[in-house]
Protein backbone atom coordinates (compact mmCIF):
# COMPACT_ATOMS: atom_id res chain seq x y z
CA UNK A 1 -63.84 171.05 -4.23
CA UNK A 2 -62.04 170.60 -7.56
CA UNK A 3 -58.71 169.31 -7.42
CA UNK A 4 -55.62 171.23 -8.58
CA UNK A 5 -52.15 169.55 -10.23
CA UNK A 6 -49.17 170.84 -8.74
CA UNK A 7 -48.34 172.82 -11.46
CA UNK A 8 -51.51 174.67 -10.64
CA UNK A 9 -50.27 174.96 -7.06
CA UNK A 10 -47.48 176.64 -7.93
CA UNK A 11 -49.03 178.71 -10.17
CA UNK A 12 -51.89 180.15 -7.97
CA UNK A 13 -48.99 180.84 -5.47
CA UNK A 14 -46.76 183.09 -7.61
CA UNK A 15 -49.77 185.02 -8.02
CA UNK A 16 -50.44 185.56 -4.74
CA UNK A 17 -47.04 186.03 -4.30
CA UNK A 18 -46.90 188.60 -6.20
CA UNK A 19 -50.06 190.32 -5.06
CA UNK A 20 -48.13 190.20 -1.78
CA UNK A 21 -45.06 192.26 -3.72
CA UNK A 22 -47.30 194.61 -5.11
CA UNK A 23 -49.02 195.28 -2.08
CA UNK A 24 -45.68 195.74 -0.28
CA UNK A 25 -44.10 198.37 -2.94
CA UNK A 26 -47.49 200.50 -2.81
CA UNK A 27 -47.04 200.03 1.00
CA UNK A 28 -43.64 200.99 0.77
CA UNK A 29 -43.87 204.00 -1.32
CA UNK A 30 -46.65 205.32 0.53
CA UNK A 31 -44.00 205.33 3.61
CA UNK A 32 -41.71 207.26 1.83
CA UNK A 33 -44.73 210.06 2.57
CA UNK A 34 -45.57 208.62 6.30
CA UNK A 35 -41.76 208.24 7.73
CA UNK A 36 -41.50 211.51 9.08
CA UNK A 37 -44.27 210.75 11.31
CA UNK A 38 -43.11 207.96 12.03
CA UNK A 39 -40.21 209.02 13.03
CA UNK A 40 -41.22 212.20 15.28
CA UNK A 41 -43.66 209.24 16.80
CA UNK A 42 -41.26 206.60 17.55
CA UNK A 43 -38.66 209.56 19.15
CA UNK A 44 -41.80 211.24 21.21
CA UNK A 45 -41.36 208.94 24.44
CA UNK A 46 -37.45 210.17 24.38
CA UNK A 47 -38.48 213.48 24.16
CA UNK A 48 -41.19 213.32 26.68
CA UNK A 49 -38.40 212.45 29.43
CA UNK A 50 -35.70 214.69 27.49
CA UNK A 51 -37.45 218.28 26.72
CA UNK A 52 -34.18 220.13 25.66
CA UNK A 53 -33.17 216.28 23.55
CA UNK A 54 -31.33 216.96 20.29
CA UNK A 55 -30.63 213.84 18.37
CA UNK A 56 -27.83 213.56 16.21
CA UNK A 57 -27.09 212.84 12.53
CA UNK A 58 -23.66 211.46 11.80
CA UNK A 59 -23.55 211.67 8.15
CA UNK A 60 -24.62 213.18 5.16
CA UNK A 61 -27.41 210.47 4.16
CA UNK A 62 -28.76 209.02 7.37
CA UNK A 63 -31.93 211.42 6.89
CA UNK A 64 -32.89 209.15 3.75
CA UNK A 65 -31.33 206.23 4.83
CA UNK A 66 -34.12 206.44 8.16
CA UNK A 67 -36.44 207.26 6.04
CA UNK A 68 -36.15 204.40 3.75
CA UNK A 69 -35.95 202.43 6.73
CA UNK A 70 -39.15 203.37 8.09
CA UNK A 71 -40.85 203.46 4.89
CA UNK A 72 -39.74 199.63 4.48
CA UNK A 73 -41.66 198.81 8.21
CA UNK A 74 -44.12 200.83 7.25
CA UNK A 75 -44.60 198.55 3.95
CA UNK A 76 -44.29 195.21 6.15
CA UNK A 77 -46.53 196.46 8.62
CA UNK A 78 -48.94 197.30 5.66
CA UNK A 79 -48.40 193.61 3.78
CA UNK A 80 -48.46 191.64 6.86
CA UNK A 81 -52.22 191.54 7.06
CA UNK A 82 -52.63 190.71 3.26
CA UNK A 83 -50.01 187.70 3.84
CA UNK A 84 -51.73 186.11 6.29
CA UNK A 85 -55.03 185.82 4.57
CA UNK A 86 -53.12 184.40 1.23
CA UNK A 87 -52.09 182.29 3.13
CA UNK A 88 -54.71 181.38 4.86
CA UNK A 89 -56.59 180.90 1.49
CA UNK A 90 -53.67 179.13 -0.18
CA UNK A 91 -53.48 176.45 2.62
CA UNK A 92 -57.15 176.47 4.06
CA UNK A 93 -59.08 174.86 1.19
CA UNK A 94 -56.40 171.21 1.92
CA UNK A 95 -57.07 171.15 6.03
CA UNK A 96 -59.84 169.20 7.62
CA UNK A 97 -62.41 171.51 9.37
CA UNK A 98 -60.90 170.86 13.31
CA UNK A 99 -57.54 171.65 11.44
CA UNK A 100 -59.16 175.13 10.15
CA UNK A 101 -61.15 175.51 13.26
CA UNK A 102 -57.31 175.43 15.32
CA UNK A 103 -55.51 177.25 12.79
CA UNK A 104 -57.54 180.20 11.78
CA UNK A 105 -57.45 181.62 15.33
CA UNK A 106 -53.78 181.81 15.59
CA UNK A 107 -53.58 183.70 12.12
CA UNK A 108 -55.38 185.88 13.76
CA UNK A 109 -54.08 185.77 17.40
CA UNK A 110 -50.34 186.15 16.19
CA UNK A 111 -50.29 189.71 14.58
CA UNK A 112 -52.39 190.54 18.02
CA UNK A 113 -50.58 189.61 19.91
CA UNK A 114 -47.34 191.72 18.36
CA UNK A 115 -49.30 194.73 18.21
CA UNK A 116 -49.73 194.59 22.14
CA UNK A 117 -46.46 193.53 22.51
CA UNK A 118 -45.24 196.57 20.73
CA UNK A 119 -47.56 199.04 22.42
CA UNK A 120 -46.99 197.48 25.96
CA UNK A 121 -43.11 198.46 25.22
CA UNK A 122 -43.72 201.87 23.78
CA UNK A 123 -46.14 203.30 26.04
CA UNK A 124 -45.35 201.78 29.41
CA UNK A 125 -41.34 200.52 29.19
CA UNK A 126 -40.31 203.53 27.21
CA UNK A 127 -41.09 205.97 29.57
CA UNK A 128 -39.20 204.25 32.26
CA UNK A 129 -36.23 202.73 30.21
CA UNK A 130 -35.28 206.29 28.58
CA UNK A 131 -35.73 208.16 31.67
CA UNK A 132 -33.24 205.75 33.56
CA UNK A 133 -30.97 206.19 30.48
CA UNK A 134 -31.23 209.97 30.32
CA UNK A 135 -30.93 210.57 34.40
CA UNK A 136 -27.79 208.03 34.22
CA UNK A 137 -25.87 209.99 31.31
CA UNK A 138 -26.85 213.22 32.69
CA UNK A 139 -25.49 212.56 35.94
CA UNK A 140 -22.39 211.56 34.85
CA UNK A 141 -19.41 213.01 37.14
CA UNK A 142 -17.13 213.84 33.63
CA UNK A 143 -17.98 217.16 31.65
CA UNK A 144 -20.33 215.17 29.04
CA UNK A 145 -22.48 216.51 26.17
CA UNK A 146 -25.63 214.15 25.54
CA UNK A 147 -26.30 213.01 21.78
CA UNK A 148 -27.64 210.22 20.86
CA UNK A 149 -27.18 209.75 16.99
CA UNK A 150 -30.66 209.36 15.38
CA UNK A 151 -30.10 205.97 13.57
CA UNK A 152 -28.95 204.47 16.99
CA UNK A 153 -31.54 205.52 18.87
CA UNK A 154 -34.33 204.76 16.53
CA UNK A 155 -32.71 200.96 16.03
CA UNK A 156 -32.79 201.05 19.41
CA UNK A 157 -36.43 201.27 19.91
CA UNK A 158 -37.82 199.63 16.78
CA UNK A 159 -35.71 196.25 18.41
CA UNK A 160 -37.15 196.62 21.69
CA UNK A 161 -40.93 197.04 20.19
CA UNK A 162 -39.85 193.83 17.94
CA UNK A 163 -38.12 191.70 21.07
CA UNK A 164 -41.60 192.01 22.62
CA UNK A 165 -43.97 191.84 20.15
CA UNK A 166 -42.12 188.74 19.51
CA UNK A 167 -41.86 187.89 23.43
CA UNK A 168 -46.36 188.43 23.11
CA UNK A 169 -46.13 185.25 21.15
CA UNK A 170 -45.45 182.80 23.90
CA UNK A 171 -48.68 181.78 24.86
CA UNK A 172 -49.66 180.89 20.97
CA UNK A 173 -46.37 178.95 21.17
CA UNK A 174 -47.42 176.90 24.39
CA UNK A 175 -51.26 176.09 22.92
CA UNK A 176 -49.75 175.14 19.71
CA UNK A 177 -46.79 172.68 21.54
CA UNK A 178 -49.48 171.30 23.22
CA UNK A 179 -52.29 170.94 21.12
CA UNK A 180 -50.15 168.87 18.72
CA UNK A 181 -49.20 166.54 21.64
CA UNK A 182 -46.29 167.71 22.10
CA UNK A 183 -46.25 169.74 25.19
CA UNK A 184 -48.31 168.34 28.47
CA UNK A 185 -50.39 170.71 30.81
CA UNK A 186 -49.15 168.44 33.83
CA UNK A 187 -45.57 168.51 32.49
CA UNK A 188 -45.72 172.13 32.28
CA UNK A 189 -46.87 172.85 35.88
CA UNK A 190 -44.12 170.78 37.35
CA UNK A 191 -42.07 172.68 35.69
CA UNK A 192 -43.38 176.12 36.54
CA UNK A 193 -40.39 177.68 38.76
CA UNK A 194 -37.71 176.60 36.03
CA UNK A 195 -40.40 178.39 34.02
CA UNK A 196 -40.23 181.36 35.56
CA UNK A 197 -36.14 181.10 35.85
CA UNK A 198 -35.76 180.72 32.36
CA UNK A 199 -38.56 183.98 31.66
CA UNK A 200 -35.89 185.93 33.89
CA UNK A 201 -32.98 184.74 32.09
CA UNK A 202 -34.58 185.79 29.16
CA UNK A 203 -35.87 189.29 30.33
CA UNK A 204 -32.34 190.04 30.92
CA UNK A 205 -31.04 189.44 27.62
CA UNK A 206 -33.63 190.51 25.69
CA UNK A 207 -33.69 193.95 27.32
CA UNK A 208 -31.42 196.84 28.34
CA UNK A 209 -28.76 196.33 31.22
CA UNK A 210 -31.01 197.90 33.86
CA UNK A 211 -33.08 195.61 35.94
CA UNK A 212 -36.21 198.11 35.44
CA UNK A 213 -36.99 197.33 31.76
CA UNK A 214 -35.82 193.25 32.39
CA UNK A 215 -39.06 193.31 35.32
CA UNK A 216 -41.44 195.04 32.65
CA UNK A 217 -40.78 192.46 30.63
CA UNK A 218 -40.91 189.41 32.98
CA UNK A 219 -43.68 190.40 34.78
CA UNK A 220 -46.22 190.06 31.57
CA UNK A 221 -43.92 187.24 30.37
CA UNK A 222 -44.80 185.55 33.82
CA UNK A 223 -48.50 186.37 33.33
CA UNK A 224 -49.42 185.06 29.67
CA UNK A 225 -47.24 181.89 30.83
CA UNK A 226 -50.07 181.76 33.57
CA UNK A 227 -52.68 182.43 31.22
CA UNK A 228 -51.51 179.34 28.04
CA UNK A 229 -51.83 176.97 30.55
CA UNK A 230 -56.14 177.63 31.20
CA UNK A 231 -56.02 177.23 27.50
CA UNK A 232 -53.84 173.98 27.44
CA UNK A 233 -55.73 170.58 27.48
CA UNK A 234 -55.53 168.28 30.38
């Protein structure tokens, strides 16, 4: 393989930088077109719990303001993909071949791993989280009118599909730790119940105040903390 001067190095990555930008503002404007959707998507597990739900809109521009919003997910979403194989072929070419042969799988584990994060919270803690929230403000003992403003709620729901899309990660996190010497498969099973103290600690911040959603989350926190350590080395 030829060598490159640095200059070259930075050169090659400003263009794939900006490959990456123009990716992302093609992305972007193309979710100008696909936020609607989004948005009746993303509010459909409310709505499926709340048949007569109205959602609110507090001000004059929050219908573009969501929209360019969603189109800017939409466009990250899009250019996520395309940044992980720049840099993938940006770094690649200077690792040794076990280096490759460990890294390449968690470029491609990670985004995964988000993605069933996400849907785990959207199709199976949705349901459950909104209906608590609904039945709880509808049987409030006070005359009360129900209207969650739209911005809220879909902030709201795009941070909880984040937190565990994020929360998805931790068994990447553990392999990594340990693969690079720094975290021991022995250590880590003495440890187990402060483990599993720390996973509910977590759950509870990480979620709504109800103890429903902070056990959806634990629960598959618990089990892909189970499941790093058959991939940890002894």
């Amino acid at each position: 393989m030829k060598k490159m001067t640095l200059l070259q190095h930075f050169s090659e990555l400003r263009r794939r930088i900006i490959w990456c930008a123009l990716v992302f503002a093609g992305a972007f404007v193309l979710g100008l077109w696909v936020a609607p959707y989004m948005q009746n998507f993303l509010t459909q597990p409310l709505l499926d719990v709340w048949p007569d739900g109205t959602l609110l809109y507090s001000g004059m521009s929050d219908g573009l303001m969501i929209q360019f919003s969603l189109a800017a997910m939409f466009g990250l979403l899009v250019v996520l993909p395309v940044v992980l194989w720049h840099i993938w072929a940006f770094v690649g070419p200077g690792l040794k071949k076990n280096e490759r042969d460990f890294i390449w799988p968690i470029l491609l584990m990670s985004p995964l791993l988000f993605v069933a994060g996400a849907g785990f919270a959207f199709y199976f803690l949705f349901p459950i989280a909104f209906k608590f929230f609904v039945d709880l403000n509808q049987s409030a003992l006070v005359p009360s009118v129900m209207l969650p403003a739209a911005r809220d709620y879909l902030g709201f729901a795009i941070g909880l599909l984040k937190v565990f899309g994020v929360a998805f990660q931790l068994p990447l996190v553990m392999v990594l730790l340990n693969r690079i010497g720094i975290l021991e498969r022995s250590r880590v099973i003495k440890m187990r119940r402060y483990a599993i103290i720390l996973i509910v600690i977590l759950a509870a911040i990480l979620t709504p105040p109800d103890v429903v959603s902070q056990v959806v989350l634990a629960v598959p926190l618990w089990a892909l903390f189970e499941v790093s350590i058959l991939f940890m080395r002894k």
